[in-house]
Structures are given as C-alpha cells and as structure tokens.
Protein backbone atom coordinates (compact mmCIF):
# COMPACT_ATOMS: atom_id res chain seq x y z
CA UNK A 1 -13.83 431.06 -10.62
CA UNK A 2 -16.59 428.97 -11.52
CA UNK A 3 -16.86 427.75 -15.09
CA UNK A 4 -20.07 429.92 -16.42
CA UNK A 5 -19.01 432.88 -14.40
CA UNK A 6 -17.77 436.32 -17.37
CA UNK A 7 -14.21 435.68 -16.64
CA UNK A 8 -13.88 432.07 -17.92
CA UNK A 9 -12.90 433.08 -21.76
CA UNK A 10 -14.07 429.39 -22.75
CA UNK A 11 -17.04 429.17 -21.05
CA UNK A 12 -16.98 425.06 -21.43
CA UNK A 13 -18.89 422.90 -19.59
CA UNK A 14 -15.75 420.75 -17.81
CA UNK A 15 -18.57 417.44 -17.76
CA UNK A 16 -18.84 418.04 -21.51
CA UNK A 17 -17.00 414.66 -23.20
CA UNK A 18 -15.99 416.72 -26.01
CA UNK A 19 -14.56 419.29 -23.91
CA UNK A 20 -13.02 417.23 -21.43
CA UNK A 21 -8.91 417.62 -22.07
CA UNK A 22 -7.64 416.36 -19.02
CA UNK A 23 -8.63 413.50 -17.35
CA UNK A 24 -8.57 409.11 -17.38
CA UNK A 25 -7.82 407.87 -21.30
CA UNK A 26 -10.92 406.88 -23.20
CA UNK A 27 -11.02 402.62 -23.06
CA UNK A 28 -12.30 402.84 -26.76
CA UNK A 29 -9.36 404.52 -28.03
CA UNK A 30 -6.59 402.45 -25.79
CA UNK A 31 -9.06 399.28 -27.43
CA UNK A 32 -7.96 400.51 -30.89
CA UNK A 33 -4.90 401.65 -30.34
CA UNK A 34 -4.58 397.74 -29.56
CA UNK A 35 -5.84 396.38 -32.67
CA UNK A 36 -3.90 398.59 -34.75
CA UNK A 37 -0.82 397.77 -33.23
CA UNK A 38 -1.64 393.77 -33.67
CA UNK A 39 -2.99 394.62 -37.06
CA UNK A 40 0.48 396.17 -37.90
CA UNK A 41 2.19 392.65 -36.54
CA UNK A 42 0.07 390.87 -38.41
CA UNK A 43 1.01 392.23 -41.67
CA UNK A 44 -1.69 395.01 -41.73
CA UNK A 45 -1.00 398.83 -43.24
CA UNK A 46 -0.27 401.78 -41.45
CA UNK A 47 -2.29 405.39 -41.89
CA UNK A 48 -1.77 407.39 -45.26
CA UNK A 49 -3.22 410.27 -46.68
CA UNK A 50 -3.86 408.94 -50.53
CA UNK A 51 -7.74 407.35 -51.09
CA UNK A 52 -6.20 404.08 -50.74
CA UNK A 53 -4.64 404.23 -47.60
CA UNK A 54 -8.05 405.72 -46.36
CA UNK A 55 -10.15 402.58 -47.92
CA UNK A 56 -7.36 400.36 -46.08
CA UNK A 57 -7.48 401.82 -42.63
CA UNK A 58 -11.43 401.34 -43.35
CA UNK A 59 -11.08 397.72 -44.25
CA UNK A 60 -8.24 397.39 -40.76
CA UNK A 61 -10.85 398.64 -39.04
CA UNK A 62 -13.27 396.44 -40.08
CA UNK A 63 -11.49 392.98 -38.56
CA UNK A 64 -9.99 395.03 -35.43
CA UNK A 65 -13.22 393.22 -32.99
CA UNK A 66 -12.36 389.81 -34.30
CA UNK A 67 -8.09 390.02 -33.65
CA UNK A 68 -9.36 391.85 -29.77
CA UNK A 69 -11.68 388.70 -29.07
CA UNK A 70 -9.19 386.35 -30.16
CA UNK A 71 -6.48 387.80 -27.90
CA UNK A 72 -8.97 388.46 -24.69
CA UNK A 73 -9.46 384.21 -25.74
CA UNK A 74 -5.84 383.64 -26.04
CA UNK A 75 -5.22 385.44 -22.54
CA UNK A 76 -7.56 383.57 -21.13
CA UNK A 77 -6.78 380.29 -22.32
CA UNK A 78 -3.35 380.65 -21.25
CA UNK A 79 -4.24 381.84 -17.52
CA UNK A 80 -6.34 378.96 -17.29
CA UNK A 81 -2.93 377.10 -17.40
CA UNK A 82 -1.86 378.26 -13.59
CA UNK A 83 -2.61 375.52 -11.04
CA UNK A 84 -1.50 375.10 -7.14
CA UNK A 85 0.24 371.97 -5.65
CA UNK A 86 -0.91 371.40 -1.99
CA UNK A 87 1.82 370.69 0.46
CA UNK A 88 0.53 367.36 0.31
CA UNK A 89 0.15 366.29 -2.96
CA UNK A 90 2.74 365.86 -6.10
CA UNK A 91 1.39 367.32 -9.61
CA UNK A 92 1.76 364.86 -12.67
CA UNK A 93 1.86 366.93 -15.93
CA UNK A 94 1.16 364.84 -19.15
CA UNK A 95 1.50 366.30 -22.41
CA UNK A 96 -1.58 364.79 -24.92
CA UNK A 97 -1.35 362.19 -22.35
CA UNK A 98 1.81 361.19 -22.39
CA UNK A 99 3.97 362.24 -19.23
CA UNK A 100 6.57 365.19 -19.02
CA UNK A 101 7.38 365.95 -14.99
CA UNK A 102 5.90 365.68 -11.52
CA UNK A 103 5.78 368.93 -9.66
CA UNK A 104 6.34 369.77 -6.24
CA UNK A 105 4.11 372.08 -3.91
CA UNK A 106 3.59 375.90 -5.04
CA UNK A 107 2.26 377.56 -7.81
CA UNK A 108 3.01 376.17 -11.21
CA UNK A 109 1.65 376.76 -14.51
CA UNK A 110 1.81 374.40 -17.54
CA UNK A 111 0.29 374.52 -21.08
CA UNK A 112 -3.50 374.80 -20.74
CA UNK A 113 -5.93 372.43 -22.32
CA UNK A 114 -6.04 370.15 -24.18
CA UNK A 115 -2.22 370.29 -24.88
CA UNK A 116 -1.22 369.76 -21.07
CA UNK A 117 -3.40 368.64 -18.47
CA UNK A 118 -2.39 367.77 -14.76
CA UNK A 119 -3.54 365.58 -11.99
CA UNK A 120 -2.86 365.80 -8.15
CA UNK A 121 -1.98 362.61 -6.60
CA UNK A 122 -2.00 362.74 -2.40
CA UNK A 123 1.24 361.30 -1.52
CA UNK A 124 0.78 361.79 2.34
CA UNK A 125 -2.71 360.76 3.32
CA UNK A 126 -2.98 357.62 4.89
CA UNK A 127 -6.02 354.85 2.78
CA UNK A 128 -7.71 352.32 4.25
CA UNK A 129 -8.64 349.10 2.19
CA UNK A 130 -11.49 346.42 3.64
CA UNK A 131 -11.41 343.26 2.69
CA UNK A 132 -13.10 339.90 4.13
CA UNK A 133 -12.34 336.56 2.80
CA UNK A 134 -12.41 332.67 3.96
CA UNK A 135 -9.69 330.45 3.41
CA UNK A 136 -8.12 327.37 4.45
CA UNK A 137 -5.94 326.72 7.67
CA UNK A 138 -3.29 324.27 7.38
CA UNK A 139 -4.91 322.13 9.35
CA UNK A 140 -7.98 321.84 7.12
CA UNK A 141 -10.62 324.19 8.98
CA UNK A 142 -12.46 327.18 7.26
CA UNK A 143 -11.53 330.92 8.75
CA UNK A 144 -13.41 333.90 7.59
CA UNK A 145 -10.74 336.78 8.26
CA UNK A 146 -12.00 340.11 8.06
CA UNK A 147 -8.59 342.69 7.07
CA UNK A 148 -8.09 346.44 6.88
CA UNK A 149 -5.05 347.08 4.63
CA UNK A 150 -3.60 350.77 5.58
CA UNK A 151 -1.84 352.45 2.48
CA UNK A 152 -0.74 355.95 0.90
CA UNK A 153 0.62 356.53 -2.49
CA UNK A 154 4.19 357.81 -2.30
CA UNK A 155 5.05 357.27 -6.16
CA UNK A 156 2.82 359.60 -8.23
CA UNK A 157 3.89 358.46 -11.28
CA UNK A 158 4.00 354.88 -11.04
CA UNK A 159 0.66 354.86 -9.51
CA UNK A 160 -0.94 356.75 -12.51
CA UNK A 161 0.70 354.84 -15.34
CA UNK A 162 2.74 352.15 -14.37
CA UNK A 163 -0.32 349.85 -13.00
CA UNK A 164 -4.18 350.54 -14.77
CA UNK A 165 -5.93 349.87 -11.83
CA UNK A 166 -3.31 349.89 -8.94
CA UNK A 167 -6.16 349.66 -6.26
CA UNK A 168 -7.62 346.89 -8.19
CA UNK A 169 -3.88 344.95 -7.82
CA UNK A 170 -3.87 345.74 -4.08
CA UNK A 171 -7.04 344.08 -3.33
CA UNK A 172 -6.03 341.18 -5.71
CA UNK A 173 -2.37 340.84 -3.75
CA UNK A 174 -4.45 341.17 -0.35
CA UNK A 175 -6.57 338.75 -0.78
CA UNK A 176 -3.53 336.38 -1.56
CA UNK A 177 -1.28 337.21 0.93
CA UNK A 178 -3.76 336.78 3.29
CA UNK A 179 -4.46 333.12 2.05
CA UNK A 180 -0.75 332.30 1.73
CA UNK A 181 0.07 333.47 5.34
CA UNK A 182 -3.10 331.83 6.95
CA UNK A 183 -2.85 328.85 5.20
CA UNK A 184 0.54 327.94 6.40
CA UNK A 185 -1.05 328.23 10.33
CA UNK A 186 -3.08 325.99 12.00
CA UNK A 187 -6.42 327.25 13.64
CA UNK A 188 -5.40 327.35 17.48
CA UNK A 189 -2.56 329.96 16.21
CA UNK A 190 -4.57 331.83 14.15
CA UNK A 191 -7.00 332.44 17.16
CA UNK A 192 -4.94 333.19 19.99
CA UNK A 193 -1.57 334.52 19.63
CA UNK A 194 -0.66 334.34 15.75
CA UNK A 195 -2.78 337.76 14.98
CA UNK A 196 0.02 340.02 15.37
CA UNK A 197 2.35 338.18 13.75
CA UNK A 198 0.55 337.19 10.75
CA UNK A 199 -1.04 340.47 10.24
CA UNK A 200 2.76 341.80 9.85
CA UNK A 201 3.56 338.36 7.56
CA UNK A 202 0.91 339.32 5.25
CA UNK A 203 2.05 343.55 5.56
CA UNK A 204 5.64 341.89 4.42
CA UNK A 205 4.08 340.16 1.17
CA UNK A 206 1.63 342.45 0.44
CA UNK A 207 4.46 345.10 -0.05
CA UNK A 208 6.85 343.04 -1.68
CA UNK A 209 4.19 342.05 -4.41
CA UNK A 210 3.19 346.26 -5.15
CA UNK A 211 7.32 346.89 -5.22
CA UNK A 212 7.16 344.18 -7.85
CA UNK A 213 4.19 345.46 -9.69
CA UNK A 214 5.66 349.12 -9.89
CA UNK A 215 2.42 350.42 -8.54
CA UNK A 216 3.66 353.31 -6.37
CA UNK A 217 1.95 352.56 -2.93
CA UNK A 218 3.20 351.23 0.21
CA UNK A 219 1.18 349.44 2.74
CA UNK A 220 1.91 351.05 5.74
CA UNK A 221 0.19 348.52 7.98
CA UNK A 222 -2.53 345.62 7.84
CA UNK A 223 -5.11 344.94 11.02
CA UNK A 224 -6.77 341.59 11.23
CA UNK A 225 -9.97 342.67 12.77
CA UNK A 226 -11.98 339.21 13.04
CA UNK A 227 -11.25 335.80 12.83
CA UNK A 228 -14.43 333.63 13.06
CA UNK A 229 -15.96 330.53 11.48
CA UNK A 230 -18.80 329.69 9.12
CA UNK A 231 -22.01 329.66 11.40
CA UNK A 232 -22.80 326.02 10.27
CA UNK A 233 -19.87 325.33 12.25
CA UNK A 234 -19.91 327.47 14.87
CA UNK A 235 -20.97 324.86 17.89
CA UNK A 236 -18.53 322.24 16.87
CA UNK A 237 -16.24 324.96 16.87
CA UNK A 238 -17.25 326.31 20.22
CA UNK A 239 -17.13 323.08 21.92
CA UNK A 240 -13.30 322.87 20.72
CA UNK A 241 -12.54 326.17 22.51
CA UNK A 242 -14.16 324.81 25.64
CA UNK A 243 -12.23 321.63 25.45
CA UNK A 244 -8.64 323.43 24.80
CA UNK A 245 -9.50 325.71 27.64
CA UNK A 246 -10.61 323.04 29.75
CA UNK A 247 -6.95 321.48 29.13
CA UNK A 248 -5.52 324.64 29.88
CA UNK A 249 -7.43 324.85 33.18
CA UNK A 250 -6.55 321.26 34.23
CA UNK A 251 -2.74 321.79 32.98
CA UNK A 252 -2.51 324.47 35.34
CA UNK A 253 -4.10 322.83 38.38
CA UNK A 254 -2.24 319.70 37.91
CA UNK A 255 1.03 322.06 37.81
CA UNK A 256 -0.24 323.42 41.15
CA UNK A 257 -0.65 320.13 42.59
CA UNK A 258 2.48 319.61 41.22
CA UNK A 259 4.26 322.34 42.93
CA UNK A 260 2.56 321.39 46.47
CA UNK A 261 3.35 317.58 46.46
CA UNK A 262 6.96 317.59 44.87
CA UNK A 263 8.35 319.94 47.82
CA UNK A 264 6.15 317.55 50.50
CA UNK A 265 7.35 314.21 48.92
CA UNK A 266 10.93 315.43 48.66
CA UNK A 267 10.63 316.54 52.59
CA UNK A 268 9.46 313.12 53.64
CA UNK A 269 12.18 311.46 51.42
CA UNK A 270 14.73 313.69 53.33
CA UNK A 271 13.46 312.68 56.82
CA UNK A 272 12.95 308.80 55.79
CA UNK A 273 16.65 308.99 54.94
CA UNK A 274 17.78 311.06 58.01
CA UNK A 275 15.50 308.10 60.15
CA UNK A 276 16.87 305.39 58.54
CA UNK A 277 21.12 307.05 59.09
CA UNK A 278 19.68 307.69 62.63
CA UNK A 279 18.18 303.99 62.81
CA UNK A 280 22.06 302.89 61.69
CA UNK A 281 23.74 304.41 63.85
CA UNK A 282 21.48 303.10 66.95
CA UNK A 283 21.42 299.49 65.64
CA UNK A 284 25.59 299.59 65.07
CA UNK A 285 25.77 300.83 68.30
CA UNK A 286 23.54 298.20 69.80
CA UNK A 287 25.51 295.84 67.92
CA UNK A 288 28.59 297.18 69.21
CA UNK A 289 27.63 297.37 72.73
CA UNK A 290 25.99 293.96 72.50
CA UNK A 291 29.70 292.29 71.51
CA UNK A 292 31.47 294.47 73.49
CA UNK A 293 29.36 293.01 76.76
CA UNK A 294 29.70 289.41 75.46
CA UNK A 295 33.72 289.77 74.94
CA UNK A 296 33.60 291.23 78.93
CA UNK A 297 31.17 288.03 79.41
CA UNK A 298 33.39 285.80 78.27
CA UNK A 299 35.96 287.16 79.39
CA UNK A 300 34.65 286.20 83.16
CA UNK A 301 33.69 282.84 81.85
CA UNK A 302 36.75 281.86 81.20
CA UNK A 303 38.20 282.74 84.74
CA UNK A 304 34.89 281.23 86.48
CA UNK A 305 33.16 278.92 84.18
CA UNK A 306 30.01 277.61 86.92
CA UNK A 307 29.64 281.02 88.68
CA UNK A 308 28.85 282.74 85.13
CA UNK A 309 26.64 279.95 83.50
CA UNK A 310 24.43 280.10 87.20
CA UNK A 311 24.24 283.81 86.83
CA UNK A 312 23.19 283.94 83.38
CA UNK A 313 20.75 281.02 84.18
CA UNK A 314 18.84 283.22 86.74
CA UNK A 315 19.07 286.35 84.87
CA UNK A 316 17.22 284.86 82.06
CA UNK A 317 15.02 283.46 84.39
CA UNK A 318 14.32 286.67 85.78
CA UNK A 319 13.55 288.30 82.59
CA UNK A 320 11.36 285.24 81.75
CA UNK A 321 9.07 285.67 85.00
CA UNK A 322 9.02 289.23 85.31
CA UNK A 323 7.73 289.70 82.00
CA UNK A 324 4.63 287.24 82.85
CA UNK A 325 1.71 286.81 84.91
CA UNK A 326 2.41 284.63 88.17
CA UNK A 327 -0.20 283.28 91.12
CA UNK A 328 1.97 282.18 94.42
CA UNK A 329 0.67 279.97 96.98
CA UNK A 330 1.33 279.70 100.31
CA UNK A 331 -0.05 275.86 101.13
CA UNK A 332 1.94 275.78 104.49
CA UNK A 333 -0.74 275.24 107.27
CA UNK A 334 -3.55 273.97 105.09
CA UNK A 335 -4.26 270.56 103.73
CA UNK A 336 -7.40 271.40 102.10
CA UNK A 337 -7.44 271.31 98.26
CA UNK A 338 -7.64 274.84 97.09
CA UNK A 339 -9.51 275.69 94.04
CA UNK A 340 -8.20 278.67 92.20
CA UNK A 341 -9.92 280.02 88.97
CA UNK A 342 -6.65 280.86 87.15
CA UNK A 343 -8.47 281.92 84.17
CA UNK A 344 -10.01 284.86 85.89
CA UNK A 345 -7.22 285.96 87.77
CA UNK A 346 -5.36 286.23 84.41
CA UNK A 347 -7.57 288.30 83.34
CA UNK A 348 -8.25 290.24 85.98
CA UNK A 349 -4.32 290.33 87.00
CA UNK A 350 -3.76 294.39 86.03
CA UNK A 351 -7.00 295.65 87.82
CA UNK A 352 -8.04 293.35 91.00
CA UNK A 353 -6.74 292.85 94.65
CA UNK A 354 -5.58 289.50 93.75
CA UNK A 355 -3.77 291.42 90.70
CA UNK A 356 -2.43 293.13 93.51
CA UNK A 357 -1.43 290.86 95.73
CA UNK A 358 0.17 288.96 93.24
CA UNK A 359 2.28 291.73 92.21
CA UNK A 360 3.72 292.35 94.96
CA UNK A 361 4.61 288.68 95.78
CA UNK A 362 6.89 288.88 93.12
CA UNK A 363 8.79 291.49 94.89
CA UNK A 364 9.14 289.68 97.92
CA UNK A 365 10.04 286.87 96.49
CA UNK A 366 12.62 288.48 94.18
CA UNK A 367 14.17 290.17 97.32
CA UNK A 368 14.20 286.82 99.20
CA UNK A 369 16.20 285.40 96.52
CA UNK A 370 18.51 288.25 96.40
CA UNK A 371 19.20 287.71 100.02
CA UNK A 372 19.87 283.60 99.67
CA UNK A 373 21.48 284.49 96.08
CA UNK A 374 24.70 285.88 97.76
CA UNK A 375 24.86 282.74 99.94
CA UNK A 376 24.07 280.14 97.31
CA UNK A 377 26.83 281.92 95.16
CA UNK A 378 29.22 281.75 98.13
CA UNK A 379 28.65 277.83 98.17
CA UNK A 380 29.21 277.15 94.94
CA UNK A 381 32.51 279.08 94.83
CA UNK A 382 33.80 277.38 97.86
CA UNK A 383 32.62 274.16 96.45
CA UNK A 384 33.97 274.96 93.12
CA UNK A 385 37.88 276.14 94.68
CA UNK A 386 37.75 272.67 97.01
C-alpha cells in the first residue's frame, strides 16, 4: 500500500526526518550522547526536572564541543603513536631522549610525541665508505692508496648513543689503520702481492678499534682499489718498475740457462770420468802385458844370452827403418858417380815412381834378410854351443 494511498491511517511522508522512526541513529544525538557521558566523568550533573537542573544541563551543553574536540585530539594523538619495524631494521625508542628498548620487526606502538619518539636503524644493509690518503712506506717512498671500507650497523643502540658521530670515528680509524699497516711495508710489497693481505691487516684493526669505541658497526670488508704515486714522481718511479722487471726477466733466463748447461756439464763430467776409468784400465793392461812380455823375455835371455840380444838388435832396427824414408842403390855394374837429389825424393817419397820403387825395395830387402836371418841365427848358435 503506498504511503498517500486512503488506507494508510498516518498518511506520513516515510522521507519526512521528523517522521522517520526506524532507520540509521542520528550522528548528532550519538555526538551528545558522548559528551554527556564524558561530562558525567568529568564531574558534570546529570538531567533534573527543578529550574536548576535545567540552567545546568544548559551550561553542560554549552562546553560539550570543546571536551568532543579534545578527545577526537587525544585519539589522534595517540594513533599517531603506531609505527612498523621493517624486517630489516631494529626500532630504538627513547623516552624525552633518553633510551627505553630496541624493538624488533612488526607493528609496535609507543607513546606519541614529544614524550616518545623512535628511530629505525638498518642493521642488515651493507655501507660503503671511500677514502683516499698518502702515506709513508717503510722504506721511505710516498703511496697514495685509494680504500673502500664495507660496513653495516649491527648494534642499534650503540651506534645512536654510544659514539656522536660513529661514521665520523670510522673514517678517523680508517685513515689510521691504513697508515699503520702500509707503513710497516715496503713499496715493492705494497704493489705486487701485499694488496690482499694488507687490505685484510687493515679490515683486522679497523674492527678492533670500532669494538673498542662501542660504536655498533662492523667492517665487513676493506678493498684497496689503487695504489699509485705522486705524479712528480711518477717517471722515477716507472723506471724502477722497468728495472725490477728487467731483473725478473734476466733471473728467469739465467735460470733457463741454468737448467740447460747444469744437465750438459754434468753429462760431460760423467763421460770424462767413464774415459779416464776406460783410459786405466787400457794403460794397466798395457802395463801388465808390457812386464808380462819382458819376464817371458828374460826369461829366454837367460837360457840364450847372444841369440836374444841379436834378435832384439834387429827388431829395433826394423822398427827404426820401417818407420822412415829409405833410397837403395844398386852401384853393382856402374862406376860412374851417381847424383841423386835426396831432397826431392823425400819429398816426393808418398806420391812418385821413385816413391814407389823405393817402397817396395824395402820389401825385398826385408824378405832377403828373413831368408839369410834363419842362417845367420843358425851360425851363431852353433858358434855359440862350440
């Protein structure tokens, strides 16, 4: 039935306000339903039906805005107190500065301005520091290192109030570990294989000195990234290199030459001494041989003293002639004097006819003499036993 049709009794208009029974609550009313229930906590008077109660609900009335503004502040101020901790970070709440707790990850809520206030401190993230400084090598040349110092803070509350200006110290310790560590180097280390290990010498006493300072960070590593020299001394410097490389290059060639002449020389030592056993052995067995023929020798000379002493006579003989250059002549038939350039056929005694000739004379001569030396030797034996 619709609301202006003869069978609705009321005949009200259902978008009429001061009709309207059923329906959301009116936000004015719940408002001051609110204030009067504060105003009753706060020592204010309830409804009555005398003139006085009347003129002190008026008065209530009167301050209900100001106690509703203060609590819509109130709530607000206090929700302003909610604050998240990333997974990474630790919270640090200090109470009018002074600190109360460090908070872990989540959502956390502490007493809003300017009682508490908080501050996040990244405890995972890794820093990098830059720092380039020249020092002194123990050997008394200038370096110019340039060094990146890796950190994180893991302490939140030492690093906010334990050290003022705890980036300020790690530069400060930096720079002097780095002079401490390089200065107890000389300059050939520091530019060829000493990077490594002094970059972790100065990590070791950069960490020790923030552990003593209380400062909350750890250095989790330190790079040296350059190592040069001043440019005013650059060439001098240069020429250095050169010359240490140049005696690195010549060290290895004269280990080269090294390791081809040692093997060589100790080969030729080897054979010298294996000639000289061999050379021994033939000369002892000369020698042997030799004494053992002159014991036979003389064993014969004893039993035939002339026969021996002729045949050793013409063996040396023998020996003596064949071994030189001879010219026979056979004057039988000829009176003439014979002129016979001797010089010449010296010289010419390997290549000529006459060279020839007179080697075979020799020959026949020595075989002559073997044929009368068996008779001559007969003689003398006969001659000897008469």
């Amino acid at each position: 039935m619709a609301w202006n049709e003869s069978g609705n009794g009321n005949n009200k208009n259902p978008w009429d306000r001061d009709n309207r029974q059923d329906g959301p609550p009116d936000l004015d009313k719940l408002v001051r339903d609110l204030q009067k229930k504060l105003s009753g906590m706060f020592g204010g008077s309830g409804g009555s039906g005398n003139g006085a109660g009347s003129e002190g609900r008026s008065g209530g009335d009167s301050g209900a805005p100001l106690v509703g503004v203060l609590v819509l502040i109130l709530i607000a101020w206090a929700v302003t107190g909610f604050y998240r901790v990333d997974e990474a970070e630790r919270g640090v709440v200090q109470r009018f500065g002074a600190y109360v707790e460090s908070t872990m990850p989540g959502l956390r809520w502490h007493l809003p301005w300017p009682i508490e206030t908080v501050d996040k401190v990244n405890v995972s993230q890794i820093n990098p520091f830059k720092q380039t400084t020249s020092m002194l090598t123990s050997d008394e040349n200038i370096v110019i290192v340039d060094m990146v110092v890796q950190y994180r803070n893991t302490d939140a509350q030492k690093y906010l109030f334990d050290v003022a200006d705890p980036i300020g110290a790690l530069a400060d310790a930096s720079e002097s570990a780095i002079r401490e560590v390089v200065g107890k180097n000389k300059l050939d280390f520091i530019l060829g294989e000493g990077r490594e290990p002094i970059a972790q010498q100065t990590r070791d006493v950069i960490q020790a000195a923030m552990e003593e300072y209380s400062t909350g960070i750890v250095v989790t590593q330190v790079n040296l990234q350059d190592v040069n020299f001043p440019a005013q001394v650059e060439a001098a410097v240069q020429d250095a290199i050169k010359a240490r490389e140049d005696k690195e290059r010549l060290g290895f060639e004269a280990e080269t030459y090294a390791n081809d002449i040692v093997p060589k020389a100790r080969g030729a030592a080897v054979r010298q001494i294996q000639e000289a056993e061999a050379y021994k052995e033939r000369v002892t067995a000369d020698a042997s041989g030799e004494a053992a023929r002159f014991e036979s020798l003389l064993a014969e000379y004893q039993k035939a003293p002339e026969v021996t002493r002729e045949r050793l006579y013409i063996d040396a003989i023998e020996e003596v002639y064949g071994n030189s250059n001879k010219v026979l002549l056979d004057a039988e038939g000829s009176g003439n004097l014979l002129y016979l350039p001797v010089d010449q056929l010296i010289k010419s005694a390997g290549g000529g006819a006459a060279g020839s000739g007179a080697s075979q004379a020799p020959r026949a001569t020595s075989q002559s003499d073997r044929a009368q030396r068996p008779n001559r030797e007969d003689a003398r034996s006969r001659g000897t036993r008469q």
